[in-house]
N, C-alpha and C. Protein backbone atom coordinates (compact mmCIF):
# COMPACT_ATOMS: atom_id res chain seq x y z
N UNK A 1 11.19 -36.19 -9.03
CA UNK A 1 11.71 -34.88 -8.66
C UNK A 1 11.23 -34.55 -7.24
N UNK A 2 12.20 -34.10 -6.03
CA UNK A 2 12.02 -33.99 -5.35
C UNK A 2 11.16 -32.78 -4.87
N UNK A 3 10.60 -32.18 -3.70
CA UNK A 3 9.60 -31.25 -3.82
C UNK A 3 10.86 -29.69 -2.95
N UNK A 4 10.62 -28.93 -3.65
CA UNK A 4 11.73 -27.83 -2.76
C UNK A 4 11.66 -27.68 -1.48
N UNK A 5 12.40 -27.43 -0.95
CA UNK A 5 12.72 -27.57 0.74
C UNK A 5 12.28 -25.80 1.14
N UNK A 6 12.00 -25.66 2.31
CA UNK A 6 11.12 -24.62 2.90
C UNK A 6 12.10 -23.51 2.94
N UNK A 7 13.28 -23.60 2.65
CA UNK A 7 14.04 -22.67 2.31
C UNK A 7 14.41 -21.94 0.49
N UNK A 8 14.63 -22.97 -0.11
CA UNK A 8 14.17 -22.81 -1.50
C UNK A 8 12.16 -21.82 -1.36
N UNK A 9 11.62 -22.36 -1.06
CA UNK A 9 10.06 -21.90 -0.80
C UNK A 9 10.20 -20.35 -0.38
N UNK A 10 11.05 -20.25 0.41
CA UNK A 10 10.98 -18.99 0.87
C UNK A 10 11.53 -17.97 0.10
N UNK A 11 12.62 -18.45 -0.36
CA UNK A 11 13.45 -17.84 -1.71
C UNK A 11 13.04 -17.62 -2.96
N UNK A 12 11.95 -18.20 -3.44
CA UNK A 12 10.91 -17.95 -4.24
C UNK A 12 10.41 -16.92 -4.09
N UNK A 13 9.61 -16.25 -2.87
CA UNK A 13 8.64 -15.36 -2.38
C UNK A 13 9.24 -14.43 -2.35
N UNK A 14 10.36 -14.12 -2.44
CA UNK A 14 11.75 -13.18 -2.73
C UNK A 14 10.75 -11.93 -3.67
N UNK A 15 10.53 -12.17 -4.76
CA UNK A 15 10.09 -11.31 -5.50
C UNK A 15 8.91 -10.36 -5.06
N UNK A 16 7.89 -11.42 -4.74
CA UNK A 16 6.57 -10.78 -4.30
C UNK A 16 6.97 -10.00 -3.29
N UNK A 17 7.81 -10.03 -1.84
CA UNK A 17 7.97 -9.78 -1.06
C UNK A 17 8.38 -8.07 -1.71
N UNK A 18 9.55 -8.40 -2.40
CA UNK A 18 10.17 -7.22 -2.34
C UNK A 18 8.74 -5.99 -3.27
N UNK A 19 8.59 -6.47 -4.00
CA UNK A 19 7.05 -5.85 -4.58
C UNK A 19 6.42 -4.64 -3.71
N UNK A 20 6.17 -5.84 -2.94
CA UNK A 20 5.30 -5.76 -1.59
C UNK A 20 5.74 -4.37 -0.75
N UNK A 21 7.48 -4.75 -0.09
CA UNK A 21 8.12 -3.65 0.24
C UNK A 21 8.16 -2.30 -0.54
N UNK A 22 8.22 -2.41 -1.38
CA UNK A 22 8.61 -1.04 -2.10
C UNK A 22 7.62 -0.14 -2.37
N UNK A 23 6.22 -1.04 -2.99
CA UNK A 23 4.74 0.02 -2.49
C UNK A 23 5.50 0.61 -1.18
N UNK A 24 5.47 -0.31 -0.43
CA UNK A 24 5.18 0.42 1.12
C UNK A 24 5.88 1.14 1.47
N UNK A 25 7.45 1.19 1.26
CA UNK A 25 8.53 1.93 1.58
C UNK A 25 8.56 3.39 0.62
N UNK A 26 8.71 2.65 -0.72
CA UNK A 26 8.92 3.60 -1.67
C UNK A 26 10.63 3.65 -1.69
N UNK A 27 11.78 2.95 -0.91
CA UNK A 27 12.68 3.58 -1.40
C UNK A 27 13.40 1.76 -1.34
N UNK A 28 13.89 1.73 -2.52
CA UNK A 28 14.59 0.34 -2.91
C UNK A 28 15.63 -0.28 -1.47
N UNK A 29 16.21 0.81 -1.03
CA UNK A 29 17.61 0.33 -0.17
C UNK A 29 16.91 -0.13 1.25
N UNK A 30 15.38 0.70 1.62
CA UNK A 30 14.38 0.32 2.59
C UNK A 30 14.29 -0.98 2.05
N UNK A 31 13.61 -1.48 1.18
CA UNK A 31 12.41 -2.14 0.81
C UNK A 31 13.62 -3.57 0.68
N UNK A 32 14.99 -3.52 0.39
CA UNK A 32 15.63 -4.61 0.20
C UNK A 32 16.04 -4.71 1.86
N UNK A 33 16.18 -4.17 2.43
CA UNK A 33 17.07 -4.36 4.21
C UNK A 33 15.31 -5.18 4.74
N UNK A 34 14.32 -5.09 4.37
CA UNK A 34 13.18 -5.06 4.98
C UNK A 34 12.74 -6.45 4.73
N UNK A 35 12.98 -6.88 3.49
CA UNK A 35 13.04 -8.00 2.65
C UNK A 35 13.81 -9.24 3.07
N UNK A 36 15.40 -8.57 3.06
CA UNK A 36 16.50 -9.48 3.53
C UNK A 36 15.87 -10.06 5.47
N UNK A 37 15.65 -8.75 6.21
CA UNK A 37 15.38 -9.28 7.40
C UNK A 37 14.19 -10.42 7.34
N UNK A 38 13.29 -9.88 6.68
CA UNK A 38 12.05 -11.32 6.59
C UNK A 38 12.35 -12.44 6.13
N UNK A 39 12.81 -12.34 5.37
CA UNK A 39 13.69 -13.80 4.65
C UNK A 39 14.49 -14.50 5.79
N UNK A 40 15.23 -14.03 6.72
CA UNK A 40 16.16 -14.18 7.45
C UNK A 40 15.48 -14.49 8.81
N UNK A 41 14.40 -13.93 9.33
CA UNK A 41 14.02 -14.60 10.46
C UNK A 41 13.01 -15.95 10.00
N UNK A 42 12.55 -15.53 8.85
CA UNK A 42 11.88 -17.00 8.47
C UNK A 42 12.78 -18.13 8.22
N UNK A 43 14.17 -18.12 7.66
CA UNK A 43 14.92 -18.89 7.50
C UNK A 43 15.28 -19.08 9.14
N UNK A 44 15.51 -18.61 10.10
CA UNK A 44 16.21 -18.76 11.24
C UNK A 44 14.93 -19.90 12.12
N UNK A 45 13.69 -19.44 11.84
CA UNK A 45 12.77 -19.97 12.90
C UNK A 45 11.88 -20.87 11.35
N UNK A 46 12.20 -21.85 11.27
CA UNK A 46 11.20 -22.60 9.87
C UNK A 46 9.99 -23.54 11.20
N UNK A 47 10.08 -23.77 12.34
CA UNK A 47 9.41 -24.26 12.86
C UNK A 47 7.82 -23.35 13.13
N UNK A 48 8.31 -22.01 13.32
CA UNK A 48 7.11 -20.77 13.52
C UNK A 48 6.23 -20.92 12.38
N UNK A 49 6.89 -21.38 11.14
CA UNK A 49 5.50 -21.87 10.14
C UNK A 49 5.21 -22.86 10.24
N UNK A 50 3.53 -23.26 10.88
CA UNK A 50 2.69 -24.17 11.36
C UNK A 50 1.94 -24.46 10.05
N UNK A 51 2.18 -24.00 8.68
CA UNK A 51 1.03 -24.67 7.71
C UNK A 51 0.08 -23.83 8.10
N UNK A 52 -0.76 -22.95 8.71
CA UNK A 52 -2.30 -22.90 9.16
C UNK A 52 -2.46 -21.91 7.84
N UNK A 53 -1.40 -21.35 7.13
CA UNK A 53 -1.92 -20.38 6.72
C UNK A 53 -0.86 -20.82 4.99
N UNK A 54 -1.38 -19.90 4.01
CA UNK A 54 0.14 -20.02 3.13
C UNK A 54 1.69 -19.55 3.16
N UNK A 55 2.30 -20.00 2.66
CA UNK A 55 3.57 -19.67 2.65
C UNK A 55 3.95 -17.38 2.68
N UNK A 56 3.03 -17.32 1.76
CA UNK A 56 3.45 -16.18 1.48
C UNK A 56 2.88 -15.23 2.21
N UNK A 57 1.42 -15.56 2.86
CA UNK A 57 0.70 -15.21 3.55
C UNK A 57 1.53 -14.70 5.28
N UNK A 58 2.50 -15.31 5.14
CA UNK A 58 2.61 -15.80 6.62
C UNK A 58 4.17 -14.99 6.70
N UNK A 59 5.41 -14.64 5.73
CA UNK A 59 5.89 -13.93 4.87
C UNK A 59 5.67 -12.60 5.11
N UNK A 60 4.38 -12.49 4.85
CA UNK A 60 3.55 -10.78 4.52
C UNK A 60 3.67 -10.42 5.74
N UNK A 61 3.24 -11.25 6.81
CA UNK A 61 3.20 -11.17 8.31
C UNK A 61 4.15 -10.90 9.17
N UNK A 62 5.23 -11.28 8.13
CA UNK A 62 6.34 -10.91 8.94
C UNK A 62 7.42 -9.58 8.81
N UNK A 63 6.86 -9.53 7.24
CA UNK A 63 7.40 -8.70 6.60
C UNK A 63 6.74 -7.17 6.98
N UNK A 64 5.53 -7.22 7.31
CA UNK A 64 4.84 -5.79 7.76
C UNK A 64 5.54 -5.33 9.31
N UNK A 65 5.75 -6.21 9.50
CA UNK A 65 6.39 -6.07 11.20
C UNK A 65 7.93 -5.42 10.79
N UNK A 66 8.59 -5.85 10.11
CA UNK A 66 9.97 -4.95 9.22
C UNK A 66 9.18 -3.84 8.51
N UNK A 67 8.75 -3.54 7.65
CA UNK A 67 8.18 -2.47 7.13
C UNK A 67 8.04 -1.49 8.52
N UNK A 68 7.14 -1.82 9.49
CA UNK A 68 6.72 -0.68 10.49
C UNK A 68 8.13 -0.39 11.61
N UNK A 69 8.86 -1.22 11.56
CA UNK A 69 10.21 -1.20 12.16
C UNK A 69 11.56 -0.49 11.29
N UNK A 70 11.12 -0.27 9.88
CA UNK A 70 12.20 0.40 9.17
C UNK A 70 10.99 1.92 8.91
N UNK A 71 9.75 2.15 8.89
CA UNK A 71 9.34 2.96 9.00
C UNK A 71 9.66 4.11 10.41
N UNK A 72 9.39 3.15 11.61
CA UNK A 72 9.90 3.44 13.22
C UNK A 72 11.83 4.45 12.70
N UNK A 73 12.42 3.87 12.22
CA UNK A 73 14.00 3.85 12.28
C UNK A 73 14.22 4.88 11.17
N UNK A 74 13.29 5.21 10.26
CA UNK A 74 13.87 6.41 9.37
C UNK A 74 13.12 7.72 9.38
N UNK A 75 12.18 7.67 10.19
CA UNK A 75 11.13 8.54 10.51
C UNK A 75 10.56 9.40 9.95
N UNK A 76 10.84 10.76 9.68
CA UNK A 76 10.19 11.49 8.71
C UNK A 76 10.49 11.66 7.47
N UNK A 77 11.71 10.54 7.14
CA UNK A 77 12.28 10.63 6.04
C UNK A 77 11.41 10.10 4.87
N UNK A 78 11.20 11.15 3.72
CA UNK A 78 10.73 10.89 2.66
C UNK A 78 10.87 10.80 1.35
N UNK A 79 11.31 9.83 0.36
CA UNK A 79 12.02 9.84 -0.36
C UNK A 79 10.72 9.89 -1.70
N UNK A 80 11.17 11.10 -2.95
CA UNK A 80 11.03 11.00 -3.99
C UNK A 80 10.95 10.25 -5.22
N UNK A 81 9.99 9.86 -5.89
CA UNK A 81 10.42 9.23 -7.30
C UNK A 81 10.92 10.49 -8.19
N UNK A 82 11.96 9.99 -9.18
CA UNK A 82 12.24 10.86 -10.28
C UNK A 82 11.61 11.17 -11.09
N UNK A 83 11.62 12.65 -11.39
CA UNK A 83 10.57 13.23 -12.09
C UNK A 83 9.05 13.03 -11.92
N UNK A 84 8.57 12.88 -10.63
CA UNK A 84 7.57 13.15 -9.89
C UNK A 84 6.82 14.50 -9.96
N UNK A 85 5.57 14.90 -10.14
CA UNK A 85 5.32 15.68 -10.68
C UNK A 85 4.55 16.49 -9.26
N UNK A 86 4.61 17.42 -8.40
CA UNK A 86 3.48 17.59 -7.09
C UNK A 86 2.26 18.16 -7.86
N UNK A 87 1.15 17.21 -8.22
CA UNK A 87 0.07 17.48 -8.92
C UNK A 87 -1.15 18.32 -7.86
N UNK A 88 -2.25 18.91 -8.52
CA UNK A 88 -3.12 19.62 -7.96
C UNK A 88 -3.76 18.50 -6.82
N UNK A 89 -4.31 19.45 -6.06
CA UNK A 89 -5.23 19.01 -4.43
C UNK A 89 -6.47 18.11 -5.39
N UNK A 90 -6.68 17.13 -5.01
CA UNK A 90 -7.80 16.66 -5.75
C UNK A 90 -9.07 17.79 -5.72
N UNK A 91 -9.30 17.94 -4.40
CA UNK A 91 -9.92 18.81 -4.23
C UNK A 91 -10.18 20.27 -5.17
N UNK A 92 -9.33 20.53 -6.11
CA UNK A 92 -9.35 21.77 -6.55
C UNK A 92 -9.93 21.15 -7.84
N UNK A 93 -10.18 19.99 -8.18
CA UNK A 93 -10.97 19.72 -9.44
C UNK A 93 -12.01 18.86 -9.26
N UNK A 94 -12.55 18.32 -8.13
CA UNK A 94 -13.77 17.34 -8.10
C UNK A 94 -15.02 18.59 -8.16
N UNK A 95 -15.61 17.74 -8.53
CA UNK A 95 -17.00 18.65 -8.80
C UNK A 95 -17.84 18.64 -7.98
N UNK A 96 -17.84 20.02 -6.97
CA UNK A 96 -18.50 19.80 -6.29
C UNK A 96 -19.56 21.05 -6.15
N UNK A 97 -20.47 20.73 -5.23
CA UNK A 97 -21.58 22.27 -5.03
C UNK A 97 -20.92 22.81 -4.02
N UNK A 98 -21.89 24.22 -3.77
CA UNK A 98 -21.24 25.17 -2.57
C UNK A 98 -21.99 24.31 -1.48
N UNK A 99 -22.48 23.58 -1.37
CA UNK A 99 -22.64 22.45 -0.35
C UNK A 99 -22.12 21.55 0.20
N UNK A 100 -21.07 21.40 -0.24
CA UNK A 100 -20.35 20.34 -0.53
C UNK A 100 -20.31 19.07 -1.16
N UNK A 101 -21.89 18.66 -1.81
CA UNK A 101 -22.25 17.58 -2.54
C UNK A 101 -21.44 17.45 -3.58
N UNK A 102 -21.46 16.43 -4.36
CA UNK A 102 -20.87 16.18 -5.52
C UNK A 102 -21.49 17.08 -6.52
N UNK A 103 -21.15 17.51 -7.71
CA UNK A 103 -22.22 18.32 -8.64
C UNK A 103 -22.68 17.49 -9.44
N UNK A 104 -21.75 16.07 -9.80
CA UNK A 104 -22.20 15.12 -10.65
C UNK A 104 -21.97 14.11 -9.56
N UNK A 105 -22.85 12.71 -9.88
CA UNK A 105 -22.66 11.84 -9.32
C UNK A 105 -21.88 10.99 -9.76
N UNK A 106 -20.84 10.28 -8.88
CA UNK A 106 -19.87 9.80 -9.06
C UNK A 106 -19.94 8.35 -9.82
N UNK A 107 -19.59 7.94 -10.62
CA UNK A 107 -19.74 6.56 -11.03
C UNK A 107 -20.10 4.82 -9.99
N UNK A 108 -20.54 4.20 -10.64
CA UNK A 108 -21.13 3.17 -10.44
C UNK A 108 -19.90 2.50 -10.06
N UNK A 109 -19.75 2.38 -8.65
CA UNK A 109 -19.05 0.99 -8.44
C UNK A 109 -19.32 -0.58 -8.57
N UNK A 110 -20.49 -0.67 -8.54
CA UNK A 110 -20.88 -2.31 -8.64
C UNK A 110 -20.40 -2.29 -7.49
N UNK A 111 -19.75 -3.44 -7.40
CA UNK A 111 -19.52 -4.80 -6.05
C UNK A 111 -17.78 -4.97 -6.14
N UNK A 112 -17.32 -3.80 -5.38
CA UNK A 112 -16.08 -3.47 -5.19
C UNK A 112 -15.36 -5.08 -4.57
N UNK A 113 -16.20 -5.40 -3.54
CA UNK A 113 -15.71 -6.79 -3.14
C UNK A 113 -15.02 -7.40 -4.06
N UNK A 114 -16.29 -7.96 -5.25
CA UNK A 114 -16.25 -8.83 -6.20
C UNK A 114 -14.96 -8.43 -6.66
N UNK A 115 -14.41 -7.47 -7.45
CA UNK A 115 -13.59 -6.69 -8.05
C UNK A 115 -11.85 -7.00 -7.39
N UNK A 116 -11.89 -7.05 -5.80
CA UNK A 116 -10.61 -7.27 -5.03
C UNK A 116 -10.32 -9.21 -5.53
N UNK A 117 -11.08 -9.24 -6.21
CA UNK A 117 -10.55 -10.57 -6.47
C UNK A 117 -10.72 -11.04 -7.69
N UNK A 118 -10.46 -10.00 -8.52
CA UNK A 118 -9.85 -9.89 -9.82
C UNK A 118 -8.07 -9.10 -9.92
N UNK A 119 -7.32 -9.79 -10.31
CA UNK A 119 -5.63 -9.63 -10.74
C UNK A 119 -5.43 -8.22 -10.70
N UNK A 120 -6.35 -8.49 -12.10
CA UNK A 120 -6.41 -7.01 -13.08
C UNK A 120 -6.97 -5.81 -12.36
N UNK A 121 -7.47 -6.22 -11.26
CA UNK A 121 -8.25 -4.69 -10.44
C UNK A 121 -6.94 -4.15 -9.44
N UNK A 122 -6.51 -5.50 -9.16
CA UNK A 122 -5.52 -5.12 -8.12
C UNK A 122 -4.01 -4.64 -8.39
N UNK A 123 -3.57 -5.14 -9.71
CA UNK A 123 -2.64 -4.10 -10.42
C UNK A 123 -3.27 -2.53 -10.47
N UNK A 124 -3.95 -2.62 -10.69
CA UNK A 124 -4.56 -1.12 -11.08
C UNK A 124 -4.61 -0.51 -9.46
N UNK A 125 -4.75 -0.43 -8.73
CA UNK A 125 -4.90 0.21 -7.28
C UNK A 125 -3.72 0.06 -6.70
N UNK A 126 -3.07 -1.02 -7.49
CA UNK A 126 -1.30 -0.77 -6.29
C UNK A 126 -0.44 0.40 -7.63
N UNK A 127 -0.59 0.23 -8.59
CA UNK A 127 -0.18 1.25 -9.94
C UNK A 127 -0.80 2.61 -9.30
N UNK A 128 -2.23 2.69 -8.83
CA UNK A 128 -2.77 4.29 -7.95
C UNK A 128 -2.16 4.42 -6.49
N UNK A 129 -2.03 3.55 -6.37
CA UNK A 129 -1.46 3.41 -4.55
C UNK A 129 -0.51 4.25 -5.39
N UNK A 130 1.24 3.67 -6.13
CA UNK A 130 2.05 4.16 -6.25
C UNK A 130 2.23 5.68 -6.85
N UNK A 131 0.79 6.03 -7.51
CA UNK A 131 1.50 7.56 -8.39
C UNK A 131 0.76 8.64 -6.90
N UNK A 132 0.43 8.06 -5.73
CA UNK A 132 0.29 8.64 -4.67
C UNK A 132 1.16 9.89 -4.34
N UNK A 133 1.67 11.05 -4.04
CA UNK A 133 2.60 11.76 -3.56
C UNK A 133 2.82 11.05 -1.99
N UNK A 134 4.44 11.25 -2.18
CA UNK A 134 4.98 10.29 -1.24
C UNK A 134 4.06 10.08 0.30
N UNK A 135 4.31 11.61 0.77
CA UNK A 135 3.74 11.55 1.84
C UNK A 135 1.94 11.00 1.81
N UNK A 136 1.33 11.12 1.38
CA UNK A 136 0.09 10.62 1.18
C UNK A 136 0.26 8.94 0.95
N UNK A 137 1.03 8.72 0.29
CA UNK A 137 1.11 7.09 -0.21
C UNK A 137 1.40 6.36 1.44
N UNK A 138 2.42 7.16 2.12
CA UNK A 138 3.01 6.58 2.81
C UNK A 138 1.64 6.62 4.04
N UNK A 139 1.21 7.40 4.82
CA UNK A 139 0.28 7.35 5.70
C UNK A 139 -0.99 6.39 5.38
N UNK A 140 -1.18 6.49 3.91
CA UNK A 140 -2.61 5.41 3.35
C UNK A 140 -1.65 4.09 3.80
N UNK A 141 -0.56 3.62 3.41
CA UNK A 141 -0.62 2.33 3.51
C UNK A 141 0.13 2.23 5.09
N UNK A 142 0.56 3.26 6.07
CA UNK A 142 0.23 2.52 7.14
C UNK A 142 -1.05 2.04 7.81
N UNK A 143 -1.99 3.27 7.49
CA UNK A 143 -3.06 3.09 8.04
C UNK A 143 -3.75 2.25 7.32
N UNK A 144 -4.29 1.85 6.06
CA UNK A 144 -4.89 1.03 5.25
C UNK A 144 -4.49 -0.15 5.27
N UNK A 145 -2.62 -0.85 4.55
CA UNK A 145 -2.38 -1.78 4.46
C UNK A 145 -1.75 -2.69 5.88
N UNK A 146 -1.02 -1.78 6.32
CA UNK A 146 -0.14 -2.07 7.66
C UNK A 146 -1.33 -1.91 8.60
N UNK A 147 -2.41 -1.24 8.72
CA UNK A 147 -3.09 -1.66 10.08
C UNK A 147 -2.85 -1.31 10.81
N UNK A 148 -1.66 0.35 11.14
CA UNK A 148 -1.60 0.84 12.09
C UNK A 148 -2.64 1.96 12.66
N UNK A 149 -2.81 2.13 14.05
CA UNK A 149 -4.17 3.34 14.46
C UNK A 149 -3.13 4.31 13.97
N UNK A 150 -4.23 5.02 14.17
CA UNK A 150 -4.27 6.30 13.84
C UNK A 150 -3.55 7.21 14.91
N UNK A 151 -3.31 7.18 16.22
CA UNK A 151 -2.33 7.41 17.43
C UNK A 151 -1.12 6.91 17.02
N UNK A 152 -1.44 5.66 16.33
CA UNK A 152 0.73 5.11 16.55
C UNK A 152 1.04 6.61 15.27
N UNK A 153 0.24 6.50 14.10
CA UNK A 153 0.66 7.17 13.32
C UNK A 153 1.47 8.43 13.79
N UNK A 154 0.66 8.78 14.01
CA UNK A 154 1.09 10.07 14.43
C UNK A 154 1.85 10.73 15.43
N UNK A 155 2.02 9.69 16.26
CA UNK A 155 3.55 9.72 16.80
C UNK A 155 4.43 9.01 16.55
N UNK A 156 4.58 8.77 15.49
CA UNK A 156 5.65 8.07 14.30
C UNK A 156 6.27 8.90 14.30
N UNK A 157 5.28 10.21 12.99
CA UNK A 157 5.50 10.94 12.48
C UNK A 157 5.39 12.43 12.69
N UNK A 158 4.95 12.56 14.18
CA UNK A 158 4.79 13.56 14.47
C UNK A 158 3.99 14.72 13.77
N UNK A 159 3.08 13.66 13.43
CA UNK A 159 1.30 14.74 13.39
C UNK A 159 0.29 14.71 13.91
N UNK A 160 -0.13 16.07 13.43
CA UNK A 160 -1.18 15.98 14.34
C UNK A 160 -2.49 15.09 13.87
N UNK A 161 -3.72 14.84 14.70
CA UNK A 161 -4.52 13.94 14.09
C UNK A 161 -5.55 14.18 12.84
N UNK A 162 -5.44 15.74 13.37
CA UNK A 162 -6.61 16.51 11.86
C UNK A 162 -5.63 16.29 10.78
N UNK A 163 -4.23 16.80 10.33
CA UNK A 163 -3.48 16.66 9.71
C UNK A 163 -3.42 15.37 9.47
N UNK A 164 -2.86 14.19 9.99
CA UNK A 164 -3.48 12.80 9.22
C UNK A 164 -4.88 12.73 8.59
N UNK A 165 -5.97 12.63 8.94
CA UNK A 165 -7.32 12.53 8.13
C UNK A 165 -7.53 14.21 7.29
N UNK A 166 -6.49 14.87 7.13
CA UNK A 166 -7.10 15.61 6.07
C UNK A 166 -5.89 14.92 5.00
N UNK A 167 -4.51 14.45 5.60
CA UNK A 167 -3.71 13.18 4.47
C UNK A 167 -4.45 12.37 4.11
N UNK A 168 -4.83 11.31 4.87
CA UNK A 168 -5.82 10.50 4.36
C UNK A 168 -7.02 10.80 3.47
N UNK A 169 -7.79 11.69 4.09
CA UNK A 169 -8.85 11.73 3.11
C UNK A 169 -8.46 12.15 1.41
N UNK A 170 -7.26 12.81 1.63
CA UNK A 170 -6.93 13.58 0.17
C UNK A 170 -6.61 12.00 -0.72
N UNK A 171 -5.39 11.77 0.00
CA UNK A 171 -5.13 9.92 -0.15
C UNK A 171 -6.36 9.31 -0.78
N UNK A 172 -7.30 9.08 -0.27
CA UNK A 172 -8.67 8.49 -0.67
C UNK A 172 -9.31 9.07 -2.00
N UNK A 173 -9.62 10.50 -1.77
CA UNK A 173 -9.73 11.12 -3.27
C UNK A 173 -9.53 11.03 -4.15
N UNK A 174 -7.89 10.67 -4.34
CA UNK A 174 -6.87 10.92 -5.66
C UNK A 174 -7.42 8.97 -5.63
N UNK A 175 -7.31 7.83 -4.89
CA UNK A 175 -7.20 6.71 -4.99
C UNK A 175 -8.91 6.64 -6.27
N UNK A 176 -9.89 7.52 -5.34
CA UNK A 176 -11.20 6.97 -5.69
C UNK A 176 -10.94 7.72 -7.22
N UNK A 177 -10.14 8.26 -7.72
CA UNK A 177 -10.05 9.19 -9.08
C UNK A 177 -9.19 8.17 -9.90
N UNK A 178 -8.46 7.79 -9.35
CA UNK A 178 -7.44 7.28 -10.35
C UNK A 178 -8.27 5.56 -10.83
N UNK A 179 -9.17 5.14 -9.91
CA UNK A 179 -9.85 4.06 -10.42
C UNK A 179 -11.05 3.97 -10.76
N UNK A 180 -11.36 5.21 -10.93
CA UNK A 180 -12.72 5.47 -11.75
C UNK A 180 -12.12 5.59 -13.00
N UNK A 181 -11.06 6.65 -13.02
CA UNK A 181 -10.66 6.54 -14.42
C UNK A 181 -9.48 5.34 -15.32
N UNK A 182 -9.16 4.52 -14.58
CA UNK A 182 -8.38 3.42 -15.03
C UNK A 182 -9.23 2.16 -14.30
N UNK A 183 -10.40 2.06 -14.38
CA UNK A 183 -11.03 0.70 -14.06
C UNK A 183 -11.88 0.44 -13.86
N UNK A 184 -12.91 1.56 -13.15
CA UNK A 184 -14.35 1.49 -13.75
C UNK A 184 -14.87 1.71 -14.97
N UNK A 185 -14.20 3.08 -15.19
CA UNK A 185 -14.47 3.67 -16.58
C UNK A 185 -14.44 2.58 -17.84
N UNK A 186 -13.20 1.97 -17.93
CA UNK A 186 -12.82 0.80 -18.71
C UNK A 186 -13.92 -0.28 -18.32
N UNK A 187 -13.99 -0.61 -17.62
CA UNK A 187 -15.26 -1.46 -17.33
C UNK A 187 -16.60 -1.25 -17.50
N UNK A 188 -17.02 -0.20 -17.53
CA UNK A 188 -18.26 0.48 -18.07
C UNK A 188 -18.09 0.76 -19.61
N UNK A 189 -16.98 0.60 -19.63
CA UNK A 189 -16.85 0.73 -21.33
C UNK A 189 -17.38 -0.24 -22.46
N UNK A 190 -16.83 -1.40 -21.55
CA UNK A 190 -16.49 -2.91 -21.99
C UNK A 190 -18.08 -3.76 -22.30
């Protein structure tokens, strides 16, 4: 049996890719135009993959460069999941003092490292990535996954910079909540 040709290879990664897109986009008709283009310049240029890296790896690389280019092209546009619920400010339920300290201390992370390289941890944080409210989801994973500063951001999107890091930080809150309670907790259970 012969071994699949680097186009078959790429057509494989089809799935993950689109995965991939749709965290990031959030809207299917984005996340497939974003998809199709990566597929399509990798099919056009098969010489630009040198091996140094993996197939899918290299994919991702190309594919974030479409992501921030269909982000660039639809701009403040923000699209809804159905029956999305706009839940409370994290902030209005963490426990905190008139100090601002925690009132309880927050659970035991262990060795978060260790953890990014378990399956099962990382379903669970792209499942919290996603119940993100849009706009929050969307600024964490430019700035977090995509790797954009904090300047491009915000003249993307035309905010200001306190307004991003008070997105972000809320972003961070609801993230550090939703995996205490779906994955430490369970793990401290266990």
């Amino acid at each position: 049996m012969s071994s699949p040709t680097f186009e078959q290879e790429v057509a494989e990664s089809r799935a993950y890719l689109m995965k991939f897109a749709r965290l990031q986009l959030r809207n299917e008709s984005w996340a497939e135009d974003a998809v199709s283009e990566t597929v399509l310049a990798a099919i056009a240029k098969p010489q630009a993959f040198e091996r140094r890296a993996q197939l899918r790896t290299w994919l991702v690389g190309i594919l974030k460069h479409k992501i921030v280019d269909a982000l660039r092209q639809h701009g403040r546009e923000v699209t809804l999941s159905q029956g999305e619920d706009d839940e409370a400010d994290p902030l209005d339920y963490l426990p905190f003092k008139a100090d601002g300290h925690f009132a309880e201390r927050p659970a035991d992370w262990g060795n978060p490292e260790q953890d990014l390289d378990n399956r099962q941890f990382m379903r669970i944080l792209e499942a919290c990535t996603e119940k993100l409210p849009p706009v929050q989801g969307r600024l964490f994973l430019m700035r977090e996954w995509l790797e954009m500063g904090s300047e491009e951001i915000c003249k993307e999107l035309s905010l200001t910079p306190t307004n991003l890091y008070v997105q972000l930080h809320r972003a961070r809150l609801r993230l550090r909540e939703c995996l205490e309670l779906n994955w430490f907790a369970r793990r401290d259970a266990a």
